[in-house]
Protein backbone atom coordinates (compact mmCIF):
# COMPACT_ATOMS: atom_id res chain seq x y z
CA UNK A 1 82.27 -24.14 -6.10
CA UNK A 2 84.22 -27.37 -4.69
CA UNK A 3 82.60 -29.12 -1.30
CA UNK A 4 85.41 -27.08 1.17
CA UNK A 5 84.33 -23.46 -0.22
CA UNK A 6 80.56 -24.47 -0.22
CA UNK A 7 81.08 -25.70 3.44
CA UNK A 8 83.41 -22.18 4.03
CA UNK A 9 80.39 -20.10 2.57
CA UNK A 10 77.84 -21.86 4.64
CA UNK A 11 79.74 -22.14 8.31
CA UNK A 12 80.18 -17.94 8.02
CA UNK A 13 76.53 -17.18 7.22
CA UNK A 14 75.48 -19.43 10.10
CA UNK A 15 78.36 -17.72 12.00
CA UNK A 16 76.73 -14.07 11.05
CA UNK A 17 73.20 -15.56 11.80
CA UNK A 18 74.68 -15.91 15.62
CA UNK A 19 76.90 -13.15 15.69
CA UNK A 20 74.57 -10.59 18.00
CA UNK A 21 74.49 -12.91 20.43
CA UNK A 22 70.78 -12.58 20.89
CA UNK A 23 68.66 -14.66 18.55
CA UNK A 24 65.58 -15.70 19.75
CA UNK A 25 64.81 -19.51 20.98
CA UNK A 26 62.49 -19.52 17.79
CA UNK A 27 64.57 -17.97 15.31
CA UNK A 28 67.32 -20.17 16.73
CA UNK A 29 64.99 -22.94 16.11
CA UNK A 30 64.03 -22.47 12.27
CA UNK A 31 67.87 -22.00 11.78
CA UNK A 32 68.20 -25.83 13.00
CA UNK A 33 65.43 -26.66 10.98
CA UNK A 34 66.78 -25.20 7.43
CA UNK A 35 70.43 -27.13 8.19
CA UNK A 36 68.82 -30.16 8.59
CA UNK A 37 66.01 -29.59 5.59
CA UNK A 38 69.49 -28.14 3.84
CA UNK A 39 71.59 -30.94 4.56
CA UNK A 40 69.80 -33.65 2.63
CA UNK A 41 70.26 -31.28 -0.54
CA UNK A 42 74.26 -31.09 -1.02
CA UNK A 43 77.73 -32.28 -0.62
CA UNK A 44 77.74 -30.84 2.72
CA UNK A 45 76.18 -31.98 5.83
CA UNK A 46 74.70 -28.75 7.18
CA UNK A 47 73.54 -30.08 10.33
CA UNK A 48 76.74 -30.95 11.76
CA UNK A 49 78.19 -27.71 10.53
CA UNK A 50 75.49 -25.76 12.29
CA UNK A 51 76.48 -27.53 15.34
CA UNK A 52 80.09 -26.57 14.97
CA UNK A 53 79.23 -23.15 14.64
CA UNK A 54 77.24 -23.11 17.38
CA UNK A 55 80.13 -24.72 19.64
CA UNK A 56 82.22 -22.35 17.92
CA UNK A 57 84.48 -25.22 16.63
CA UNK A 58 85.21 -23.43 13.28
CA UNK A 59 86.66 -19.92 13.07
CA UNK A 60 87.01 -17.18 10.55
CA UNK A 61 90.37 -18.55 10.03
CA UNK A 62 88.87 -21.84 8.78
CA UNK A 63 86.46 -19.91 6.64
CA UNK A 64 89.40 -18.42 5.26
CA UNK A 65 91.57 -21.47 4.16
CA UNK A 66 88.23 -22.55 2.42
CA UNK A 67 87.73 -19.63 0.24
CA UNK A 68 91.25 -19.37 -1.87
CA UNK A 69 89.75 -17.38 -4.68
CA UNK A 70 88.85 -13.94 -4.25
CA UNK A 71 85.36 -14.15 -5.65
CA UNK A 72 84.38 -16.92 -3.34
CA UNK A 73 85.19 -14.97 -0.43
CA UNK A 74 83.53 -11.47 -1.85
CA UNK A 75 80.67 -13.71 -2.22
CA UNK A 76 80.57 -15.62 1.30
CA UNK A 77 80.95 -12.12 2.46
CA UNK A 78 78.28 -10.53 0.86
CA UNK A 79 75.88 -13.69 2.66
CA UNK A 80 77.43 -13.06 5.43
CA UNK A 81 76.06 -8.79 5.71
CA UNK A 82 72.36 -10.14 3.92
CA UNK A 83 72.10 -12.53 7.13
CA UNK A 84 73.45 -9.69 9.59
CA UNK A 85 71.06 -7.04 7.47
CA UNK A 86 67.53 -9.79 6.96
CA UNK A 87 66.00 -8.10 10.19
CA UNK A 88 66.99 -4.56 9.76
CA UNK A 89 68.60 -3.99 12.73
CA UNK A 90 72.64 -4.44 12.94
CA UNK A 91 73.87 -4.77 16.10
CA UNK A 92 77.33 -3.22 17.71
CA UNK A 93 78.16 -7.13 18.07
CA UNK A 94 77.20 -7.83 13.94
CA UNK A 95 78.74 -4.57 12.79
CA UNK A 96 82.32 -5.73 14.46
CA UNK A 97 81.72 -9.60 13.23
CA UNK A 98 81.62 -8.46 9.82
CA UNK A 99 84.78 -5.70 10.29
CA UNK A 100 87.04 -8.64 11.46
CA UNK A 101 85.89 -11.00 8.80
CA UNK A 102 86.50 -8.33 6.07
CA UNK A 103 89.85 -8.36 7.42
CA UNK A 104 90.51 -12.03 7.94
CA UNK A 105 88.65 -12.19 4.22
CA UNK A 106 91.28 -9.81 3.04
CA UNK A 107 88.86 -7.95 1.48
CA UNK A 108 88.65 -4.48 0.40
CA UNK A 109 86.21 -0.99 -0.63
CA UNK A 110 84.10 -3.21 -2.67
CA UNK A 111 83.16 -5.17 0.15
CA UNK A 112 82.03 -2.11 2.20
CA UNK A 113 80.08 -0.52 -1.05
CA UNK A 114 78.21 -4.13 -0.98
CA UNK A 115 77.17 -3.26 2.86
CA UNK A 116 76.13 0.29 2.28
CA UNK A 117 73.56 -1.45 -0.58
CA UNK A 118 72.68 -4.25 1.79
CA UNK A 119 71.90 -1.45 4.29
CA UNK A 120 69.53 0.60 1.94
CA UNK A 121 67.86 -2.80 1.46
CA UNK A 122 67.51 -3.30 5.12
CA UNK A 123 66.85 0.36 6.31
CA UNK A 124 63.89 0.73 2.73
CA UNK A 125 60.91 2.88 3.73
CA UNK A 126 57.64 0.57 4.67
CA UNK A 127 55.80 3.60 1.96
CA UNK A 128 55.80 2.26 -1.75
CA UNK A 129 55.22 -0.26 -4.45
CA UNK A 130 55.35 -3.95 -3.62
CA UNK A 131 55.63 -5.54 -7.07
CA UNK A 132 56.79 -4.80 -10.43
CA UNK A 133 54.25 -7.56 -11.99
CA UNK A 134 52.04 -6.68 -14.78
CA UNK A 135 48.49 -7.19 -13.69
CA UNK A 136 47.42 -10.22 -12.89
CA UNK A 137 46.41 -13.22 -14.91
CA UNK A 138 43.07 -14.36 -15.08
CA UNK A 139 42.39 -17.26 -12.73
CA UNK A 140 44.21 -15.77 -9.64
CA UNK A 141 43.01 -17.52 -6.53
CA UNK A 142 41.57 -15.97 -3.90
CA UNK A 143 40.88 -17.84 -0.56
CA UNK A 144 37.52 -18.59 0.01
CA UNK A 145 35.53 -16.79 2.91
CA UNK A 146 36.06 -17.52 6.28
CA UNK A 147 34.53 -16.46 9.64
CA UNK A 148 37.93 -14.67 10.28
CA UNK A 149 37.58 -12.27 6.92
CA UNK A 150 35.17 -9.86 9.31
CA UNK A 151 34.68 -5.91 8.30
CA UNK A 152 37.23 -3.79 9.94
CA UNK A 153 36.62 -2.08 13.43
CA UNK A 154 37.75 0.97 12.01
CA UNK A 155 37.91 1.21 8.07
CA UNK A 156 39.85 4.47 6.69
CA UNK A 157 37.88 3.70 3.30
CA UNK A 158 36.12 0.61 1.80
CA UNK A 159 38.60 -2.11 1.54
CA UNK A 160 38.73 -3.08 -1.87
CA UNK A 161 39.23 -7.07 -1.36
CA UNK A 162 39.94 -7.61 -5.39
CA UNK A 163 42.77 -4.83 -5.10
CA UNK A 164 44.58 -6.44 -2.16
CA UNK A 165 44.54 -9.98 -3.81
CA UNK A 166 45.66 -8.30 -7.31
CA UNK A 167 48.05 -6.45 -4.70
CA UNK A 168 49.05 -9.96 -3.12
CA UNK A 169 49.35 -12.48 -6.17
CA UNK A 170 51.92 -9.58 -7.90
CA UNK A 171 54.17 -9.35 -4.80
CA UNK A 172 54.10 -13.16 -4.93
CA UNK A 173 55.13 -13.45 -7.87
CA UNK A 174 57.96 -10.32 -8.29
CA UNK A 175 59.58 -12.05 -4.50
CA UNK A 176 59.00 -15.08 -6.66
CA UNK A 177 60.97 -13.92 -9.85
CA UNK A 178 63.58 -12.23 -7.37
CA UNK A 179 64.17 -15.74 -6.21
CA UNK A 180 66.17 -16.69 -9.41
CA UNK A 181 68.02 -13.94 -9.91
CA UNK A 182 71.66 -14.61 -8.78
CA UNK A 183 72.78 -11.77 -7.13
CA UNK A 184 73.08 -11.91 -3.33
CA UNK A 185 70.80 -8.57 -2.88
CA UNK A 186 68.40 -10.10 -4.74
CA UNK A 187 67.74 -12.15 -2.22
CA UNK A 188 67.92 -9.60 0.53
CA UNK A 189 65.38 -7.84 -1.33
CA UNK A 190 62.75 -10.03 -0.72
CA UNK A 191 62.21 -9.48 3.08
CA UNK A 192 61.56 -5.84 2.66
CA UNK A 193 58.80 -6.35 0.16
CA UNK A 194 57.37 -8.53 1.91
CA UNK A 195 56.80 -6.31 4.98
CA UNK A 196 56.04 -4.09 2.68
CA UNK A 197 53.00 -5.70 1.48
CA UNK A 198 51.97 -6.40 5.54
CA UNK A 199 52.17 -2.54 6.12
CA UNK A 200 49.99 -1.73 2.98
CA UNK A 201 47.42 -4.04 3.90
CA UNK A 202 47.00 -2.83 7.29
CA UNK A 203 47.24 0.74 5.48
CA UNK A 204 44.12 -0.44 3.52
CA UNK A 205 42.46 -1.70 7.05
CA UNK A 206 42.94 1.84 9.22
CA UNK A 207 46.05 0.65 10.95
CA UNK A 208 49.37 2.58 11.23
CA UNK A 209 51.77 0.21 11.52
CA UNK A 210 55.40 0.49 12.59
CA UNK A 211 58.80 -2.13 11.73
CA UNK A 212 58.94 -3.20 14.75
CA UNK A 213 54.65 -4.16 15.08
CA UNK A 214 55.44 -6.13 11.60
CA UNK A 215 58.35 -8.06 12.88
CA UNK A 216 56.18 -9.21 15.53
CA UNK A 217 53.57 -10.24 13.15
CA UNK A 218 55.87 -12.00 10.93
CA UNK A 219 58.01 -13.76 13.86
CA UNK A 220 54.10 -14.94 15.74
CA UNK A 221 53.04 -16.46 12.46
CA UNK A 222 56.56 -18.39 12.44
CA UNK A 223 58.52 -16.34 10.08
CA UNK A 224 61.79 -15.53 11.42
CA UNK A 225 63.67 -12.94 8.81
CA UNK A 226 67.07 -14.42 9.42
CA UNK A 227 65.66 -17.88 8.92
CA UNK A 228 63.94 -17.09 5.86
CA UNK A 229 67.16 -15.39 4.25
CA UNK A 230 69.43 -18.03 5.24
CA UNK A 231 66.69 -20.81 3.49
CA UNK A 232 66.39 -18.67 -0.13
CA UNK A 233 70.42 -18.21 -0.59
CA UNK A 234 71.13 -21.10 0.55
CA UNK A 235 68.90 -23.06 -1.77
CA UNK A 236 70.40 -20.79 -4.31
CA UNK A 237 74.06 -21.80 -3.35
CA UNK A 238 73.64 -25.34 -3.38
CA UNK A 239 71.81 -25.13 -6.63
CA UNK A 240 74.70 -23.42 -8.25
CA UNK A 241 72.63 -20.65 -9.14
CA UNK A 242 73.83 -17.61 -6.38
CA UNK A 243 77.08 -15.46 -8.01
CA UNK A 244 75.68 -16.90 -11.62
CA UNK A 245 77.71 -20.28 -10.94
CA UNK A 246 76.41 -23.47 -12.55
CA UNK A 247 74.79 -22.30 -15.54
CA UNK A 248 73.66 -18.43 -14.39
CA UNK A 249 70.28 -17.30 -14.57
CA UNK A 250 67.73 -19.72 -15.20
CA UNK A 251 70.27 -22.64 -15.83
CA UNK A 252 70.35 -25.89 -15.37
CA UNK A 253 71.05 -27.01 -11.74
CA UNK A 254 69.89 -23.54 -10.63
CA UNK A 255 66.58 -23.36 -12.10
CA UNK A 256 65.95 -26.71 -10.51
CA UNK A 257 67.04 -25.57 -7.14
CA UNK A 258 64.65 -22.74 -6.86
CA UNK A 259 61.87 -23.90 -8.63
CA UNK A 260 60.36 -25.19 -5.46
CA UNK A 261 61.77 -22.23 -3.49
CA UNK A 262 59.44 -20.65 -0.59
CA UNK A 263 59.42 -16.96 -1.63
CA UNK A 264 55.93 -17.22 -3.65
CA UNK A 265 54.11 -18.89 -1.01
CA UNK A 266 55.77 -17.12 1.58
CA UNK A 267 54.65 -13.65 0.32
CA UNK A 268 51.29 -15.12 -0.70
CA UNK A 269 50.66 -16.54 2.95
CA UNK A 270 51.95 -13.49 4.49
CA UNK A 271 49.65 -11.57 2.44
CA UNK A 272 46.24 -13.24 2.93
CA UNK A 273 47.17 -13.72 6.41
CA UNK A 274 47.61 -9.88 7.07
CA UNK A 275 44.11 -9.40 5.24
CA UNK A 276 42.53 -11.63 7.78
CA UNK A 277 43.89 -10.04 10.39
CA UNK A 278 43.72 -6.56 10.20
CA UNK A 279 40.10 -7.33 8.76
CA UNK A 280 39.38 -8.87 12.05
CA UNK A 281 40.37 -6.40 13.99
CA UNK A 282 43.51 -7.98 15.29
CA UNK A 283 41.82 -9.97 17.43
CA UNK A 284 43.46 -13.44 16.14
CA UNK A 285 45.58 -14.92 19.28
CA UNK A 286 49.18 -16.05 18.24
CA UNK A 287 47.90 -19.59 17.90
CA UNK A 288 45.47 -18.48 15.60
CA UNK A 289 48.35 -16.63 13.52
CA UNK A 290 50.25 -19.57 13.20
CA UNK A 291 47.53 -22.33 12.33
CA UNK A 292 46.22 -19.93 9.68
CA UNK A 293 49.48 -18.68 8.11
CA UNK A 294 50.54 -22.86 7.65
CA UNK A 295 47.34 -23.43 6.26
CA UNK A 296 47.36 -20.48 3.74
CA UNK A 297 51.12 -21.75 2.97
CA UNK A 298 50.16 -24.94 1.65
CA UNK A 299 47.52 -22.98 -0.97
CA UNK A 300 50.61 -20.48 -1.89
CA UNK A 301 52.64 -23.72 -2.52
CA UNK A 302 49.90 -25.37 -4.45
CA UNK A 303 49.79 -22.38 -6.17
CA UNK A 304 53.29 -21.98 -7.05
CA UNK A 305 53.64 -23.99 -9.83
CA UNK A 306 50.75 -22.25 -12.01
CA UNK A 307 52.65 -18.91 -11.78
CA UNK A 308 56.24 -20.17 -12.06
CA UNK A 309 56.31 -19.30 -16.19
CA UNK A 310 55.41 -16.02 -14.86
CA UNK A 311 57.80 -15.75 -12.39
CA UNK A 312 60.45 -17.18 -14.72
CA UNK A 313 59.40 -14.28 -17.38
CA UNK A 314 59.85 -11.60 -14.73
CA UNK A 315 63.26 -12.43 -13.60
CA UNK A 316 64.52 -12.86 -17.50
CA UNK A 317 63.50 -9.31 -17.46
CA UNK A 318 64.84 -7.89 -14.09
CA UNK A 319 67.97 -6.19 -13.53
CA UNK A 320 69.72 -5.32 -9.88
CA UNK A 321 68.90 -1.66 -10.91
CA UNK A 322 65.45 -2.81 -11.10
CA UNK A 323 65.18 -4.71 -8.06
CA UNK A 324 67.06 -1.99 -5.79
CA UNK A 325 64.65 0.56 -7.32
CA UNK A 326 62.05 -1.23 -6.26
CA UNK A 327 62.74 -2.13 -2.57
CA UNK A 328 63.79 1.64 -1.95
CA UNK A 329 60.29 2.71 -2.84
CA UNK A 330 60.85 4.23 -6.30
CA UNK A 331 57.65 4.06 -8.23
C-alpha cells in the first residue's frame, strides 16, 4: 500500500471515529494521542491528518482519489464500520456516514455482508467463553496481594482466585494471538472479549453487570473502545500486516509491527483490575481505577514478551471461523 492510500485508509477511520458527532473529551483525547504515538511509525504524518479531519479539510472525495484499487477501498471500508462498531452502539449519524461512503467508495453487497459481521461482533452476548487458549503454562504471574484484593461484600460462591487468573492470562493471550491475524474483524473481535472477561469476573464476585456499567468501567480506567480499535489496526496497517499485505500472517514487517502491540496487556490489566474491584466491593474511586489499571499495564507489558511464542502459536492456528465463533459465545 503506497503513502496516498495509507494516508486515504487512515483520514476515513479517523473520519468514522468522529462521525456521531458525540465523542467524549477523553475518547477525543486518546484519539490525539494514538496519531501522534502513530505518526512517528510511518510514511504518514498522522498528527496533521487527524487535524485535517477534525477541521474537516479532507472529504470522502479525497479518500476516494486515494484508494484506486478496489481492495484498498473494501479494506479502508471495512476500518471504517470496526471504528463506527468498537463501542457497540451505531448511531443514526454513523449508520448514514458509512451509507454515503459506500457510495462515494463505489462499493457494493460485499461491503454490507462485512457490516452485518462487524455488527454480530459488536452486538455479541456478554454470556460465554473468553479464550480459546489451552491451559495455561506454568509460571503464569499473578499480582501479588494488595490491600485492595478484599473478600467480596456479597460473594455468590467462593471466588476461586487461581481460576480467574487461569481465566485472565488465556484471554490475554487469545486477544493477544487475535492481534496478528490480518483480517479487519479480527481486530474488532478483541473489544468484545475483553468485556467479556470484565462481566465474568464480576459474575464470579455477585455482581450483575450490564454493557453499558462495563463501558463505564473501561472508559474510568482510561480505555476508550474507539481509541483502542483505532491503535491495534492501525499498528497493523502500518506494519503491512492488516488485509495480509507485506508478507501475511506472521511476516516480516508485520510480525514486527505487532509484536509490541497492546492487546495482551490490555486484556491482562483489564482483567486483574476488574478482580480488584469487584473484590473490593466497588468501592475504588475513579482515581483509584486509573492509577491501578496503569500500574497493572506495565506488568501485562512486562509480561508480554514471555507469552508472545504462545500467542504466535495460537494465531498460526486460528481461523476467522474460529475467531467469530468465539466472540458470539459459541462454546
Amino acid at each position: 500500500m503506497d503513502t496516498s492510500a495509507l494516508r486515504a485508509t487512515l483520514s476515513l477511520s479517523l473520519m468514522a471515529a468522529f462521525a456521531d458527532g458525540d465523542k467524549h473529551e477523553r475518547e477525543r483525547e486518546e484519539i490525539r494521542r494514538i496519531a501522534q504515538g502513530l505518526g512517528a511509525e510511518g510514511a504518514v504524518h498522522l498528527p496533521t491528518l487527524y487535524q485535517d479531519v477534525l477541521l474537516q479539510r479532507v472529504t470522502l472525495a479525497d479518500v476516494a482519489q486515494g484508494l484506486p484499487e478496489r481492495g484498498a477501498r473494501q479494506l479502508a471500508y471495512e476500518m471504517a464500520v470496526c471504528v463506527c462498531d468498537a463501542d457497540g452502539a451505531l448511531s443514526p449519524r454513523e449508520q448514514a456516514f458509512l451509507a454515503e461512503a459506500r457510495r462515494v467508495l463505489a462499493l457494493d453487497g460485499a461491503a454490507e455482508a462485512f457490516e452485518s459481521e462487524a455488527r454480530t461482533l459488536a452486538e455479541a452476548p456478554l454470556a460465554g467463553p473468553t479464550a480459546l487458549a489451552p491451559a495455561a503454562a506454568a509460571g503464569a504471574a499473578a499480582l501479588p496481594p494488595t490491600p485492595l484484593d478484599e473478600p467480596a461484600a456479597r460473594p455468590v460462591a467462593p471466588v476461586d482466585g487461581a481460576e480467574l487468573d487461569d481465566r485472565i492470562l488465556k484471554a490475554a493471550i487469545t486477544c493477544g494471538a487475535l492481534e496478528l491475524l490480518p483480517e479487519t474483524l479480527s481486530t474488532l473481535a478483541i473489544i468484545p472479549l475483553q468485556m467479556r472477561l470484565v462481566y465474568t469476573i464480576g459474575q464470579a464476585h455477585g455482581y450483575d453487570l450490564d454493557r453499558g456499567h462495563i463501558k463505564d468501567f473501561l472508559a474510568t480506567a482510561g480505555v476508550g473502545l474507539t481509541s483502542q480499535y483505532l491503535e491495534q489496526a492501525g499498528r497493523k496497517l502500518i506494519g503491512g500486516l492488516l488485509g495480509k499485505m507485506g508478507g501475511g500472517l506472521l511476516g516480516g514487517v508485520g510480525k514486527q509491527a505487532v509484536s509490541s502491540g497492546m492487546s495482551f496487556a490490555t486484556t491482562y490489566a483489564l482483567g486483574h483490575l476488574a478482580r480488584r474491584y469487584y473484590a473490593g466491593g466497588r468501592s475504588f474511586s475513579p482515581q483509584m481505577l486509573k492509577d491501578s489499571y496503569a500500574s497493572i499495564l506495565e506488568q501485562g507489558k512486562g509480561l508480554q514478551g514471555r507469552y508472545l511464542p504462545q500467542m504466535q502459536q495460537q494465531a498460526s492456528q486460528m481461523d476467522l471461523g474460529k475467531v467469530m465463533a468465539l466472540a458470539k459465545g459459541w462454546r
